[in-house]
C-alpha atoms as a PDB file:
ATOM      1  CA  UNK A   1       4.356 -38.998  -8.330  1.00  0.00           C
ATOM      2  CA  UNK A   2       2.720 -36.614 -10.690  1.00  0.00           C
ATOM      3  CA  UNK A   3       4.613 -33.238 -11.410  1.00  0.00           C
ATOM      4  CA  UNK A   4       1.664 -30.993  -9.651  1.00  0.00           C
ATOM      5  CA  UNK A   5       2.497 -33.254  -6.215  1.00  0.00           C
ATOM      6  CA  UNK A   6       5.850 -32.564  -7.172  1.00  0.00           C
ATOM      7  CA  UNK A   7       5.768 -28.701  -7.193  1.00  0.00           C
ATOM      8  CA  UNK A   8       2.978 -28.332  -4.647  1.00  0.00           C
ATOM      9  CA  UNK A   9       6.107 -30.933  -1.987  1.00  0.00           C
ATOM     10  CA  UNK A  10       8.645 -28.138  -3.101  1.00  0.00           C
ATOM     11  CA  UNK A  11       6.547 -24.980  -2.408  1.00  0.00           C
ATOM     12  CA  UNK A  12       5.875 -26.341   1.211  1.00  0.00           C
ATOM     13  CA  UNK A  13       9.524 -27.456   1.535  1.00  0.00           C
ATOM     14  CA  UNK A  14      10.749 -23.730   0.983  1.00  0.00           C
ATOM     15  CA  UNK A  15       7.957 -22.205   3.232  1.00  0.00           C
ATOM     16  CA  UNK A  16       9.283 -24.386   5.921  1.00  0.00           C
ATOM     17  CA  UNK A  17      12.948 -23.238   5.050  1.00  0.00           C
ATOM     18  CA  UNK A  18      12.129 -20.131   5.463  1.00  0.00           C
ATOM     19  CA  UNK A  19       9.741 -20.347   8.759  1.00  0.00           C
ATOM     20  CA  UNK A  20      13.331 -22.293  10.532  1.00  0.00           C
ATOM     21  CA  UNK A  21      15.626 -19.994   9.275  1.00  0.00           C
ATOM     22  CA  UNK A  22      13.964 -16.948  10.596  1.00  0.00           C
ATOM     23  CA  UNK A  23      12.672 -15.586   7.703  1.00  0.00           C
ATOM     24  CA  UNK A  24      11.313 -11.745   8.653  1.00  0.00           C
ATOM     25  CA  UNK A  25      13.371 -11.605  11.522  1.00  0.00           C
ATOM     26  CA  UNK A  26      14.621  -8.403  12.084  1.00  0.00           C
ATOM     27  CA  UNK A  27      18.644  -8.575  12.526  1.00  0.00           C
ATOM     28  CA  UNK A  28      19.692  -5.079  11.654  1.00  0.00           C
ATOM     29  CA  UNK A  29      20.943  -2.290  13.992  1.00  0.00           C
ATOM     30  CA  UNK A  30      19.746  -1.362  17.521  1.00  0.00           C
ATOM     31  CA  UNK A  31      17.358   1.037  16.671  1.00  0.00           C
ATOM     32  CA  UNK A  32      16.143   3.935  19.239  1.00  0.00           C
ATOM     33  CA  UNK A  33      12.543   5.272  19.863  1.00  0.00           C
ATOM     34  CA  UNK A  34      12.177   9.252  19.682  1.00  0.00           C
ATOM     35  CA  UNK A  35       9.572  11.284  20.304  1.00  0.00           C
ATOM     36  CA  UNK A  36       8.541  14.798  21.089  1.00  0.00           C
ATOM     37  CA  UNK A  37       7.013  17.528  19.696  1.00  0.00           C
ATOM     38  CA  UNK A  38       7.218  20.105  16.682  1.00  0.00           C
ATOM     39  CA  UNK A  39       5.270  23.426  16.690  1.00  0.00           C
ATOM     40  CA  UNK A  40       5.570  26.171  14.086  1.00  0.00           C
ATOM     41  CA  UNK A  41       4.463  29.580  15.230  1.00  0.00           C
ATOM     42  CA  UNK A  42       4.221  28.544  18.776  1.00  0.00           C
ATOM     43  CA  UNK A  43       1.551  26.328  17.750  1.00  0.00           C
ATOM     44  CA  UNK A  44       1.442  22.265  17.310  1.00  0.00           C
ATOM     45  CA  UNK A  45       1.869  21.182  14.204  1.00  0.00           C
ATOM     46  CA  UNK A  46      -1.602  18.958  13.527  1.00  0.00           C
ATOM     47  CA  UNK A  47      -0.294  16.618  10.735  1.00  0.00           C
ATOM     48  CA  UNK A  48       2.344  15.988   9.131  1.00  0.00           C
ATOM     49  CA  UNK A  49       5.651  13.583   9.405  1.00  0.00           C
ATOM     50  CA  UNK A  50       9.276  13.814  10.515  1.00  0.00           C
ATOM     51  CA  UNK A  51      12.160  11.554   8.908  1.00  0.00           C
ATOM     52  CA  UNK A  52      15.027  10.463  10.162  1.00  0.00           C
ATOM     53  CA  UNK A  53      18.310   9.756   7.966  1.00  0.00           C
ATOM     54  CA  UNK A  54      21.295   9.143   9.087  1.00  0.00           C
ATOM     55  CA  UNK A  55      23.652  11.351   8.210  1.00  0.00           C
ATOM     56  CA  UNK A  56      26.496   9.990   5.784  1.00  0.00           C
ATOM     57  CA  UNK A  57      28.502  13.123   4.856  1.00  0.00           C
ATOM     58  CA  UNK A  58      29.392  12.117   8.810  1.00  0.00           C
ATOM     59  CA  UNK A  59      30.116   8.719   8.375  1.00  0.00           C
ATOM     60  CA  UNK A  60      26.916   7.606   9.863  1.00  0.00           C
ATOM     61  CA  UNK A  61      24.952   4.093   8.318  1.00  0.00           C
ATOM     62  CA  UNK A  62      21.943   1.980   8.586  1.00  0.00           C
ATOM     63  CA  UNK A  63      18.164   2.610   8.202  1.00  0.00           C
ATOM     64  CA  UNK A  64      16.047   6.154   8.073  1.00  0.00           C
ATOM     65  CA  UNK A  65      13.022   6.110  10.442  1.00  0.00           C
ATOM     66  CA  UNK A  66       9.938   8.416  11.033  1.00  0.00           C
ATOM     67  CA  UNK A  67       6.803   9.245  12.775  1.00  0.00           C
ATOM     68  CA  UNK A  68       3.819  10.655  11.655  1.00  0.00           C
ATOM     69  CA  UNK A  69       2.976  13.875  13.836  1.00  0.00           C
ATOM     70  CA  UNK A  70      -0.377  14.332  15.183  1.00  0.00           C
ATOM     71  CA  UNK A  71      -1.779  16.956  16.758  1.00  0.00           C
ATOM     72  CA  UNK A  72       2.136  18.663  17.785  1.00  0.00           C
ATOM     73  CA  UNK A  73       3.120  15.149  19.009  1.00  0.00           C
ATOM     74  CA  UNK A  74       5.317  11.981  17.580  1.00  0.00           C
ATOM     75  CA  UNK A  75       7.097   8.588  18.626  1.00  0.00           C
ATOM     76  CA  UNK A  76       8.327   6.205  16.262  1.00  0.00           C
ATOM     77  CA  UNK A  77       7.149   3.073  16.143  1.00  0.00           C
ATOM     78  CA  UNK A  78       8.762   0.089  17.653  1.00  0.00           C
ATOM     79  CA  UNK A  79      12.019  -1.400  15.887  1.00  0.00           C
ATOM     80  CA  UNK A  80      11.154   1.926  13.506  1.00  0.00           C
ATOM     81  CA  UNK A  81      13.665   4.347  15.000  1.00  0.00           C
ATOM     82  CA  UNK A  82      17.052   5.568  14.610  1.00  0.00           C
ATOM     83  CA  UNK A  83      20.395   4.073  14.762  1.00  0.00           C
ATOM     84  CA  UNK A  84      22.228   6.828  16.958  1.00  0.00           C
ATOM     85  CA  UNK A  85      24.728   9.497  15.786  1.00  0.00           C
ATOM     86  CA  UNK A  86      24.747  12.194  13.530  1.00  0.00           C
ATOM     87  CA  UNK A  87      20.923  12.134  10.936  1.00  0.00           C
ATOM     88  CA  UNK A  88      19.562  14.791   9.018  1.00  0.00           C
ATOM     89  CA  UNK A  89      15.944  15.571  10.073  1.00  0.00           C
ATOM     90  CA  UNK A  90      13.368  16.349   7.360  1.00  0.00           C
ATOM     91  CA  UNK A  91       9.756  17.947   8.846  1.00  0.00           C
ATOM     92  CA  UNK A  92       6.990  18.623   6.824  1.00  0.00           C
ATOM     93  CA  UNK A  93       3.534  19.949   8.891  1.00  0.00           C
ATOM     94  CA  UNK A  94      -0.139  20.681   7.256  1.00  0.00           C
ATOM     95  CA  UNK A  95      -2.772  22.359   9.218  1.00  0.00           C
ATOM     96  CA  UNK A  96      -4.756  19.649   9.521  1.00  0.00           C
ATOM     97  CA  UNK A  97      -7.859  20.534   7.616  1.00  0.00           C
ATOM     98  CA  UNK A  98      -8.693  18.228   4.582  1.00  0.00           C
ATOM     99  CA  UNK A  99      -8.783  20.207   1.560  1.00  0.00           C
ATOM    100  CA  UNK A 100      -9.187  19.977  -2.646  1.00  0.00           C
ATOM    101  CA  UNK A 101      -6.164  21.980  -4.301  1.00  0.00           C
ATOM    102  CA  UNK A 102      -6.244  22.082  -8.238  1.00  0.00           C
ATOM    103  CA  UNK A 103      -8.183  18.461  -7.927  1.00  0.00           C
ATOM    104  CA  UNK A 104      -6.126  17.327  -5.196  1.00  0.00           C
ATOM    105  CA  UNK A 105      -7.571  15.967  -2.048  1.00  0.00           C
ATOM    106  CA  UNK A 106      -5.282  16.911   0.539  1.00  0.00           C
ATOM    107  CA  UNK A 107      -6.305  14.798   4.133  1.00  0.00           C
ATOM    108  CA  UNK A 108      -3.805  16.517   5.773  1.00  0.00           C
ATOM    109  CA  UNK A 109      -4.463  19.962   4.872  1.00  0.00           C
ATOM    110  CA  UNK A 110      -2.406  22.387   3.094  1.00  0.00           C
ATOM    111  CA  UNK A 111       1.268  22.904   3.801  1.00  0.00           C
ATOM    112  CA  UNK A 112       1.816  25.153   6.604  1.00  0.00           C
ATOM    113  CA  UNK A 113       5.978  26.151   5.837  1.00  0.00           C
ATOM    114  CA  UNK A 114       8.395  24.313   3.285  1.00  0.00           C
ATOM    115  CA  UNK A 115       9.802  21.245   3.962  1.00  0.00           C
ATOM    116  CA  UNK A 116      12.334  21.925   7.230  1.00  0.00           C
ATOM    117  CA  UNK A 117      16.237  20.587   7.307  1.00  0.00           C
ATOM    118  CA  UNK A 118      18.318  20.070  10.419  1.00  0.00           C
ATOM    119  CA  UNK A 119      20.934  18.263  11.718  1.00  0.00           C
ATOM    120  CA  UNK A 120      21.091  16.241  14.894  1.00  0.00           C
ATOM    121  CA  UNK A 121      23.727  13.872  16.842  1.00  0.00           C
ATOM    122  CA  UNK A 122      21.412  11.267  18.682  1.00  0.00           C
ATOM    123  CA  UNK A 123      22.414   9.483  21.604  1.00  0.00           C
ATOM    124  CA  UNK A 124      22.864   5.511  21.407  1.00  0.00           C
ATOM    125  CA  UNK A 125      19.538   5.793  23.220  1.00  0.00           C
ATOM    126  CA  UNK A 126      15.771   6.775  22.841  1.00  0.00           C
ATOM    127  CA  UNK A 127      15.154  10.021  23.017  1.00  0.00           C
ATOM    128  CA  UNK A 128      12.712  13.023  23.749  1.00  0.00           C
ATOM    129  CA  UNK A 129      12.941  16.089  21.679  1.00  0.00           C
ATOM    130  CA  UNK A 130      11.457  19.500  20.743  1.00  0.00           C
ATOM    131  CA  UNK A 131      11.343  20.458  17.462  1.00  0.00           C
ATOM    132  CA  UNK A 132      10.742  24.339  16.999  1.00  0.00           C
ATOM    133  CA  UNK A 133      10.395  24.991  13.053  1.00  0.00           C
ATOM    134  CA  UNK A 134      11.181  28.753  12.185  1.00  0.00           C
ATOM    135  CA  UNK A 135       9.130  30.908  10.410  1.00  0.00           C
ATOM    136  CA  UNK A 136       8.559  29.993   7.315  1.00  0.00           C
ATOM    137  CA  UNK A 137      10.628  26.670   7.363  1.00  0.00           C
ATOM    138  CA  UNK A 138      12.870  25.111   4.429  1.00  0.00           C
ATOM    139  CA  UNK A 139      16.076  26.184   6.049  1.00  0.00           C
ATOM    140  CA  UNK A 140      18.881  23.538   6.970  1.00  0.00           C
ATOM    141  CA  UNK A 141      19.894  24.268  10.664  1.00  0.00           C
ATOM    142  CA  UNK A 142      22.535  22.994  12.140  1.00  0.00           C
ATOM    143  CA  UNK A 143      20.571  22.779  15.637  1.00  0.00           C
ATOM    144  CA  UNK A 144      16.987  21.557  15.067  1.00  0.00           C
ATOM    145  CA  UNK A 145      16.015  20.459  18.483  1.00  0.00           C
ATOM    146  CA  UNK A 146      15.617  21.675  22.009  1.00  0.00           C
ATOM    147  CA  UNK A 147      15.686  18.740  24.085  1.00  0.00           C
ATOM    148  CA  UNK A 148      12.604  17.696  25.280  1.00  0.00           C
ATOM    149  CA  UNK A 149      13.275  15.543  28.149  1.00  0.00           C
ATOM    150  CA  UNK A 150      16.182  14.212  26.960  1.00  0.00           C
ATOM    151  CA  UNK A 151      16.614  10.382  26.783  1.00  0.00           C
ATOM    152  CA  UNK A 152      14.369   8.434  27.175  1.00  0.00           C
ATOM    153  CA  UNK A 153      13.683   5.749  30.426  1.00  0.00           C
ATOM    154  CA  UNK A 154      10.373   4.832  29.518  1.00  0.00           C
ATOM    155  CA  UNK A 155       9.313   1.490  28.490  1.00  0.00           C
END
């Protein structure tokens, strides 16, 4: 058998390894949907993003998550959520008109408050929120959320 055979039998050997063995299955923490809303100025925010860490100054482990906000509204995606307990929440918001700063396209517009700190304990369950930035943003709060509708029963 020639060595090209050779390599090209061991390639397909560890594809198929991997296929059995579950290779890309997800078999980390039960994550939890959230979504809401965040407004600034009584307004929706148009663009921007909110992130999810969990928060290890209280003993809390696993993945980040985050959801892009459109027009005041986000939901994380599938499998993309948090783990439950205590995160620090990180919002950032643009008014949502493309513009060119110093050469810079921005497709999200220009920032509309510095980035915003909070911290949150989530339920072991998805969850509806509110997020209210205050004026001017970039503070850390120690309550960043109203709840929304609370947790979540929706498929």
């Amino acid at each position: 058998m020639s060595s090209v055979h050779a390599v090209g039998r061991w390639i397909s050997g560890l594809a198929l390894v991997g296929l059995l063995s579950g290779c890309g299955q997800d078999t980390g923490p039960q994550r939890y949907e959230v979504s809401g809303t965040v407004t600034y100025e009584g307004k929706p925010v148009l663009k921007g993003f909110v992130y999810f860490s969990p928060d290890t100054e209280q003993n809390n482990k696993g993945p980040g998550g985050g959801a892009a906000i459109d027009q005041g509204k986000f939901k994380t995606e599938p499998g993309k959520g948090i783990v439950g307990g205590p995160h620090v929440i990180r919002v950032v918001g643009y008014d949502g008109v493309a513009a060119v700063v110093e050469g810079e396209q921005l497709t999200d517009g220009k920032p509309l408050f510095t980035p915003y700190f909070a911290n949150f304990d989530f339920p072991k369950n998805a969850y509806v929120m509110d997020i209210i930035v205050p004026q001017g943003g970039g503070k850390f709060s120690e309550s960043v959320a109203t709840p929304g509708a609370g947790p979540s029963t929706g498929p």
